[in-house]
Protein backbone atom coordinates (compact mmCIF):
# COMPACT_ATOMS: atom_id res chain seq x y z
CA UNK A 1 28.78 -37.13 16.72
CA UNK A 2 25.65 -35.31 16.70
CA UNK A 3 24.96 -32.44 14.03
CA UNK A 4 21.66 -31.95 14.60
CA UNK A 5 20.82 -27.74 14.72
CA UNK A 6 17.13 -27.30 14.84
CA UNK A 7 14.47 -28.07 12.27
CA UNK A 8 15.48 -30.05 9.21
CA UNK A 9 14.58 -29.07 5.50
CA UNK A 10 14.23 -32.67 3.60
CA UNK A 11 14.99 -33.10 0.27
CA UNK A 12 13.17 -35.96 -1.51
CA UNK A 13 15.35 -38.37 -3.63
CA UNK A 14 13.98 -41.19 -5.24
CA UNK A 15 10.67 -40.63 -3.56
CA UNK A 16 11.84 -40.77 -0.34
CA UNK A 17 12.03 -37.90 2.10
CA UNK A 18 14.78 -38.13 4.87
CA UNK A 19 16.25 -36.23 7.56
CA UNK A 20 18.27 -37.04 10.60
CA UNK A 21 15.61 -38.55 12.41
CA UNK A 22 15.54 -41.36 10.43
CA UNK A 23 19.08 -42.95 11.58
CA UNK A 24 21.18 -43.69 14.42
CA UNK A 25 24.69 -41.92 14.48
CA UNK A 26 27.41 -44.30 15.87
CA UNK A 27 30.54 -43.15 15.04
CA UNK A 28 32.74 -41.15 13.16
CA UNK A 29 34.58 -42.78 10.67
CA UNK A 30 36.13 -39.85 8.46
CA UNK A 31 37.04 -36.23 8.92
CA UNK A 32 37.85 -33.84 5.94
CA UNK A 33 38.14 -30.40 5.29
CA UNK A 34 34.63 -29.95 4.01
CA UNK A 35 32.84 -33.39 5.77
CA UNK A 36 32.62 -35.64 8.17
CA UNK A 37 31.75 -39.23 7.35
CA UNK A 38 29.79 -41.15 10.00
CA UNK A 39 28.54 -44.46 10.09
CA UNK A 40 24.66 -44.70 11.10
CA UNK A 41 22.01 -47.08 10.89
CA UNK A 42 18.16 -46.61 9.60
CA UNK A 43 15.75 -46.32 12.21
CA UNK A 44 12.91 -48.16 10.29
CA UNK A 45 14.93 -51.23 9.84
CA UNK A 46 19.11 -51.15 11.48
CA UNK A 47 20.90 -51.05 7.99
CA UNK A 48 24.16 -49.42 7.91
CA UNK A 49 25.22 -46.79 6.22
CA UNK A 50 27.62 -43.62 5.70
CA UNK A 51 26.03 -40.52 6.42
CA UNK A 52 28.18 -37.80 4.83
CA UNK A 53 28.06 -34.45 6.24
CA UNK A 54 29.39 -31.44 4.49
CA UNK A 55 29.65 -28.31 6.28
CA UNK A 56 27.62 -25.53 4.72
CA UNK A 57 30.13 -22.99 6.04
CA UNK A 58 33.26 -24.70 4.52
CA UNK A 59 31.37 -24.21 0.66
CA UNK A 60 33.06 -20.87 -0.57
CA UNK A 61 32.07 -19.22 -4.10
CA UNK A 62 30.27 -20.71 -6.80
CA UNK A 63 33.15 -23.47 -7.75
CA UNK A 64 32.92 -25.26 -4.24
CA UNK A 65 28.65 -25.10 -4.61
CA UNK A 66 28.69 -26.71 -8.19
CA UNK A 67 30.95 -29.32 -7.15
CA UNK A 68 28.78 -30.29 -4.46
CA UNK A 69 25.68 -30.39 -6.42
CA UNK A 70 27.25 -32.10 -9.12
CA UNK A 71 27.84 -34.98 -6.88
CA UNK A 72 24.76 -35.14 -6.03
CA UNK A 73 23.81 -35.15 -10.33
CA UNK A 74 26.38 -37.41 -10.92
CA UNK A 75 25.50 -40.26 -8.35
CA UNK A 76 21.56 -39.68 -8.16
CA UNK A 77 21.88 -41.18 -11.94
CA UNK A 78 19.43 -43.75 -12.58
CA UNK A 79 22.58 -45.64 -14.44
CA UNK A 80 24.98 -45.30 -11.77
CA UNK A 81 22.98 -46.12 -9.05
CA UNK A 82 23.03 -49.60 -10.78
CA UNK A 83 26.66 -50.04 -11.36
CA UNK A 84 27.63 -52.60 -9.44
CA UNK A 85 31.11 -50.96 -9.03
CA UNK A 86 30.17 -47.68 -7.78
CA UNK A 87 28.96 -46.38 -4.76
CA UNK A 88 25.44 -46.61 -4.23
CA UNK A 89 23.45 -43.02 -3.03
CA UNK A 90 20.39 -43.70 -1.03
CA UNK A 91 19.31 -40.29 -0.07
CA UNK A 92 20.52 -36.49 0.34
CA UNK A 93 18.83 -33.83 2.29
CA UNK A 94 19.84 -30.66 4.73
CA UNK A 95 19.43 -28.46 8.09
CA UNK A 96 20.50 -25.48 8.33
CA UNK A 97 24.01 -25.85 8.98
CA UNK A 98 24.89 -29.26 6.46
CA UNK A 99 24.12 -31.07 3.62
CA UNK A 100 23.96 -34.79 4.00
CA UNK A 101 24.47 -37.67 1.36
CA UNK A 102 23.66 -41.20 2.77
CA UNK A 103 25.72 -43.92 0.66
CA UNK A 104 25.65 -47.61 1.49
CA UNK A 105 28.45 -48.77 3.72
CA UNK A 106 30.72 -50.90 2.53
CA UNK A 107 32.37 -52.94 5.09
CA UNK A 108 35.75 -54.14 4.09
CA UNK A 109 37.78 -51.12 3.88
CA UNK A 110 40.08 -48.97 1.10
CA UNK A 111 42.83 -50.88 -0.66
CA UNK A 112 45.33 -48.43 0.93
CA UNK A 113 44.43 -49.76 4.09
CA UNK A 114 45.10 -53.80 2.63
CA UNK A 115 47.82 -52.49 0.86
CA UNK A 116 49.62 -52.02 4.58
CA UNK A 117 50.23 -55.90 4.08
CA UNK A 118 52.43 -56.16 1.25
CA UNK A 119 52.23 -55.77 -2.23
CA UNK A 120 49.09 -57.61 -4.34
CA UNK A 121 49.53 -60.67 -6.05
CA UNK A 122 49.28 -60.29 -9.97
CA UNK A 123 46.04 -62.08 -9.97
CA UNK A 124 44.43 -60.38 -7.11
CA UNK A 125 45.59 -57.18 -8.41
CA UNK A 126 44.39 -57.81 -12.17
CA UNK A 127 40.84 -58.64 -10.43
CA UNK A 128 40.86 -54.66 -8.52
CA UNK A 129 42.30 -53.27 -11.56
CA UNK A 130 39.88 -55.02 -14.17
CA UNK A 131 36.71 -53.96 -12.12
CA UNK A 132 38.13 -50.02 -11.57
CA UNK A 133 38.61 -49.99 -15.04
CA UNK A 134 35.16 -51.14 -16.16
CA UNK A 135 34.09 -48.47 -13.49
CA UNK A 136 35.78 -45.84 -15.35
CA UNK A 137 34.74 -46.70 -18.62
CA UNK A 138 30.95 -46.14 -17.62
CA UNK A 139 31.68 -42.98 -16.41
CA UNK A 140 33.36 -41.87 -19.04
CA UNK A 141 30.94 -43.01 -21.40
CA UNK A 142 28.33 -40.93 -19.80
CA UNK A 143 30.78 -37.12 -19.61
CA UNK A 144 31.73 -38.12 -16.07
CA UNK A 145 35.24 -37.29 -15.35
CA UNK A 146 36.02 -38.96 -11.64
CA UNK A 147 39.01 -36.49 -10.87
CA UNK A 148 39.44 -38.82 -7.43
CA UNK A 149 40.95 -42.37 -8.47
CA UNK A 150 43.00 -43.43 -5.71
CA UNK A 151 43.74 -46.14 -3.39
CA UNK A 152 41.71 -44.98 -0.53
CA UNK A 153 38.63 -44.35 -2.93
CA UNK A 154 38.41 -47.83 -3.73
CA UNK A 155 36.43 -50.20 -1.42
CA UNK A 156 36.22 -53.62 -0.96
CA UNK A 157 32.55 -55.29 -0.18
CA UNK A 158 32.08 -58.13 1.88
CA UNK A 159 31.77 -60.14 -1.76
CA UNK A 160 35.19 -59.53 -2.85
CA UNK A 161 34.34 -56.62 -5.47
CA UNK A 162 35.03 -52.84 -5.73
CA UNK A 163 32.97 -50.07 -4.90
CA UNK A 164 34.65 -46.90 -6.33
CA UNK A 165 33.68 -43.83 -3.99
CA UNK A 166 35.65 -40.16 -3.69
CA UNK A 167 32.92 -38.48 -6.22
CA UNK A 168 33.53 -34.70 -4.59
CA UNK A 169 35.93 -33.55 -7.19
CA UNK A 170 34.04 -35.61 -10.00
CA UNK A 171 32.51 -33.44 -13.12
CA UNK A 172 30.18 -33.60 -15.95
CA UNK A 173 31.85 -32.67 -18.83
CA UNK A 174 29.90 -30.76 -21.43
CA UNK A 175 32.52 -30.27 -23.62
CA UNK A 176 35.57 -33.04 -24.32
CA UNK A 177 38.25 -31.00 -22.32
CA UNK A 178 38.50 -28.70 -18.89
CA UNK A 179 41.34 -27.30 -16.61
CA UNK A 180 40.15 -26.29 -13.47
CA UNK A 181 43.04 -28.55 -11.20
CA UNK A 182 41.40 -31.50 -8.62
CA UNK A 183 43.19 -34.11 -7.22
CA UNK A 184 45.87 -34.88 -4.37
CA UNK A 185 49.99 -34.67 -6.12
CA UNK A 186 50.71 -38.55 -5.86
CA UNK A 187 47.58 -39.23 -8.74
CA UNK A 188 47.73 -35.70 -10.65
CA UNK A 189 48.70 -36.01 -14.21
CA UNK A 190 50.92 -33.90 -16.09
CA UNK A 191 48.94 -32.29 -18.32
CA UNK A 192 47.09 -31.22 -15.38
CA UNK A 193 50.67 -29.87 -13.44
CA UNK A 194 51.46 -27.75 -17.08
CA UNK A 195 48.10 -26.32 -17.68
CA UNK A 196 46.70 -27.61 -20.19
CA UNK A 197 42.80 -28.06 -20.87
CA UNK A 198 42.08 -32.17 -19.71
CA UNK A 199 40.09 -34.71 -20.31
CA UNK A 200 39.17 -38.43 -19.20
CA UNK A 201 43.40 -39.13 -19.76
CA UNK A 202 43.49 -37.63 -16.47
CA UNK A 203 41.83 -40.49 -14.84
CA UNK A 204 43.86 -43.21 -16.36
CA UNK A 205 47.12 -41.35 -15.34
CA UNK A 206 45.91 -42.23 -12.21
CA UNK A 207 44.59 -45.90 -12.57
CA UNK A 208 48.27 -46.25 -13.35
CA UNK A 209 49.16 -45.20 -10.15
CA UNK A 210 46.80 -47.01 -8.35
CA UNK A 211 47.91 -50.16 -10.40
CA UNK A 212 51.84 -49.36 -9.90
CA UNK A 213 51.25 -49.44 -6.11
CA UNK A 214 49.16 -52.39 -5.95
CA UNK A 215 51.60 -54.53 -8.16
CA UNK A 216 54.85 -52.87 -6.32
CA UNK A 217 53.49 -51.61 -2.88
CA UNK A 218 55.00 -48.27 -3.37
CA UNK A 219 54.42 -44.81 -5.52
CA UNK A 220 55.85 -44.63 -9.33
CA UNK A 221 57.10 -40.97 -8.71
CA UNK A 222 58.22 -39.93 -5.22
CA UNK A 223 59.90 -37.03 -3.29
CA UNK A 224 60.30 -36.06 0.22
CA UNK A 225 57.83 -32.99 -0.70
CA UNK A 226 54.65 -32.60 -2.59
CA UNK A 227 57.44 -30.32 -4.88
CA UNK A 228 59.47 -33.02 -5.37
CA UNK A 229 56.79 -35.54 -6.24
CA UNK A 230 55.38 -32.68 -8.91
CA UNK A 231 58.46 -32.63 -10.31
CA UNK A 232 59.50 -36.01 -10.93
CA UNK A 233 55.22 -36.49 -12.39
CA UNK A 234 57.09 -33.93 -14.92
CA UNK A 235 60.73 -34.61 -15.61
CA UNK A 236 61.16 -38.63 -14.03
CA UNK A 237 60.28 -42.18 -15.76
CA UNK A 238 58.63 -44.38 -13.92
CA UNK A 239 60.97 -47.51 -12.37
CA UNK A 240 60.12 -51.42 -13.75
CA UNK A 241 61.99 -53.85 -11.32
CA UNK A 242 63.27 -57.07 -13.71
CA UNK A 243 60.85 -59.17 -11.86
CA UNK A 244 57.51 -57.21 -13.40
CA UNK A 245 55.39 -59.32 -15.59
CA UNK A 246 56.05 -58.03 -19.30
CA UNK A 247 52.78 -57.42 -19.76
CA UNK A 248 51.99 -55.24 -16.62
CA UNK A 249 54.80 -53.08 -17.81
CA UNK A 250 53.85 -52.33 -20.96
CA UNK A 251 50.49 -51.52 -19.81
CA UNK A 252 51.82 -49.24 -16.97
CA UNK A 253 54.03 -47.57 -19.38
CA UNK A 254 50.85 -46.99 -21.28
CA UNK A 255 49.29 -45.31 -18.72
CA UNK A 256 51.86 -43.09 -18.03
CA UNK A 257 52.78 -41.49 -21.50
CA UNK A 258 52.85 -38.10 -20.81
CA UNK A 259 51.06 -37.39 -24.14
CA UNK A 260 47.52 -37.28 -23.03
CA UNK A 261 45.94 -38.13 -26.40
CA UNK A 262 48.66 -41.26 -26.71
CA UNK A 263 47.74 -42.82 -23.42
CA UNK A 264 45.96 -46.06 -23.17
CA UNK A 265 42.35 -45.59 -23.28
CA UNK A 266 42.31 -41.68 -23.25
């Protein structure tokens, strides 16, 4: 897919000017609303990478602009760039009709696509769970709320780890709580569905998702419409099967007490 639209205005980021010219588009790989997501490779020396394209049109009022830029804030971060958890920027620039982020690729897929396989082992899944979890706790430690953990924004590398990705909804939070609503119904949290001003609880609402599916290969709270599945977030309890580990099911409870400032690490 080819976006190019005439002359491009580069952007530097970490010293290094970039533009379209500088990689070879070979496929799509994702279409959203807002983005495409194609898989390129530098010119200078045939790595891969993701070159994500958002649409300049599709960025309405000043909500949609900061959310974009605060992606870029959020993973230009000397610290995060480092993490070895989390998705690694490279570069950003623009034309005239998109702005581009470059992110490394990362080959093996999202767990919702292993998932299609059956449910995780307990140790396979405590390895995923432990490494999202240390992911979260940086961010939160540095006002980053992720507003995006899910199954298909967690990676696998060709090691074996995690690369957590999905930052467009993320924010900085200058003060402990907000309420503006992000998120797809499966992960949303209550507190979020009533609302009420939110904070990092938010995020481990939906780690408990994410872990619920991985240990039982299907969603803790379910309907045959996104109604239906806001509802039971609200009203239902969460079903344990005998067979769960003790353990797992205290912790899952934990992450699902509906009392933001009572859940586990909130």
């Amino acid at each position: 897919m080819d976006t190019r639209d005439g002359g491009n205005s580069n952007e530097s980021f970490a010293g290094q000017p970039r533009s379209l010219d500088d990689f070879t588009l070979l496929k799509r790989i994702g279409r959203g609303n807002t983005a495409d997501a194609l898989l390129a490779e530098t010119v200078l020396d045939g790595q891969h990478c993701v070159v994500r394209a958002v649409r300049k049109k599709s960025i309405f009022g000043e909500d949609e602009a900061a959310r974009v830029f605060a992606q870029k804030e959020i993973l230009s971060r000397p610290q995060v760039l480092e993490h070895p958890f989390i998705i690694t920027l490279q570069s950003t620039f623009q034309n005239k009709s998109h702005l581009f982020f470059v992110t490394e690729f990362v080959a093996g897929g999202d767990l919702m696509f292993h998932l299609r396989e059956g449910r995780f082992e307990l140790s396979r899944t405590s390895f995923y769970a432990a490494e999202v979890c240390l992911a979260l706790q940086f961010l939160h430690s540095r006002s980053i709320l992720h507003r995006g953990v899910s199954l298909d924004n967690i990676l696998l590398a060709s090691n074996g780890h995690i690369k957590l990705v999905g930052f467009s909804n993320s924010k900085l939070l200058t003060r402990p709580r907000t309420r503006s609503f992000a998120g797809s119904a499966t992960f949303v949290a209550p507190e979020v569905l009533l609302g009420h001003d939110y904070g990092f609880s938010v995020d481990w609402w939906a780690f408990g998702v994410v872990l619920y599916q991985m240990l039982l290969h299907r969603e803790p709270f379910s309907g045959d419409s996104e109604d239906e599945v806001l509802t039971a977030i609200l009203d239902r309890v969460a079903d344990f099967p005998s067979d769960l580990p003790s353990h797992a099911e205290t912790l899952l409870k934990g992450l699902f007490e509906r009392d933001p400032d009572q859940r586990f690490w909130a």
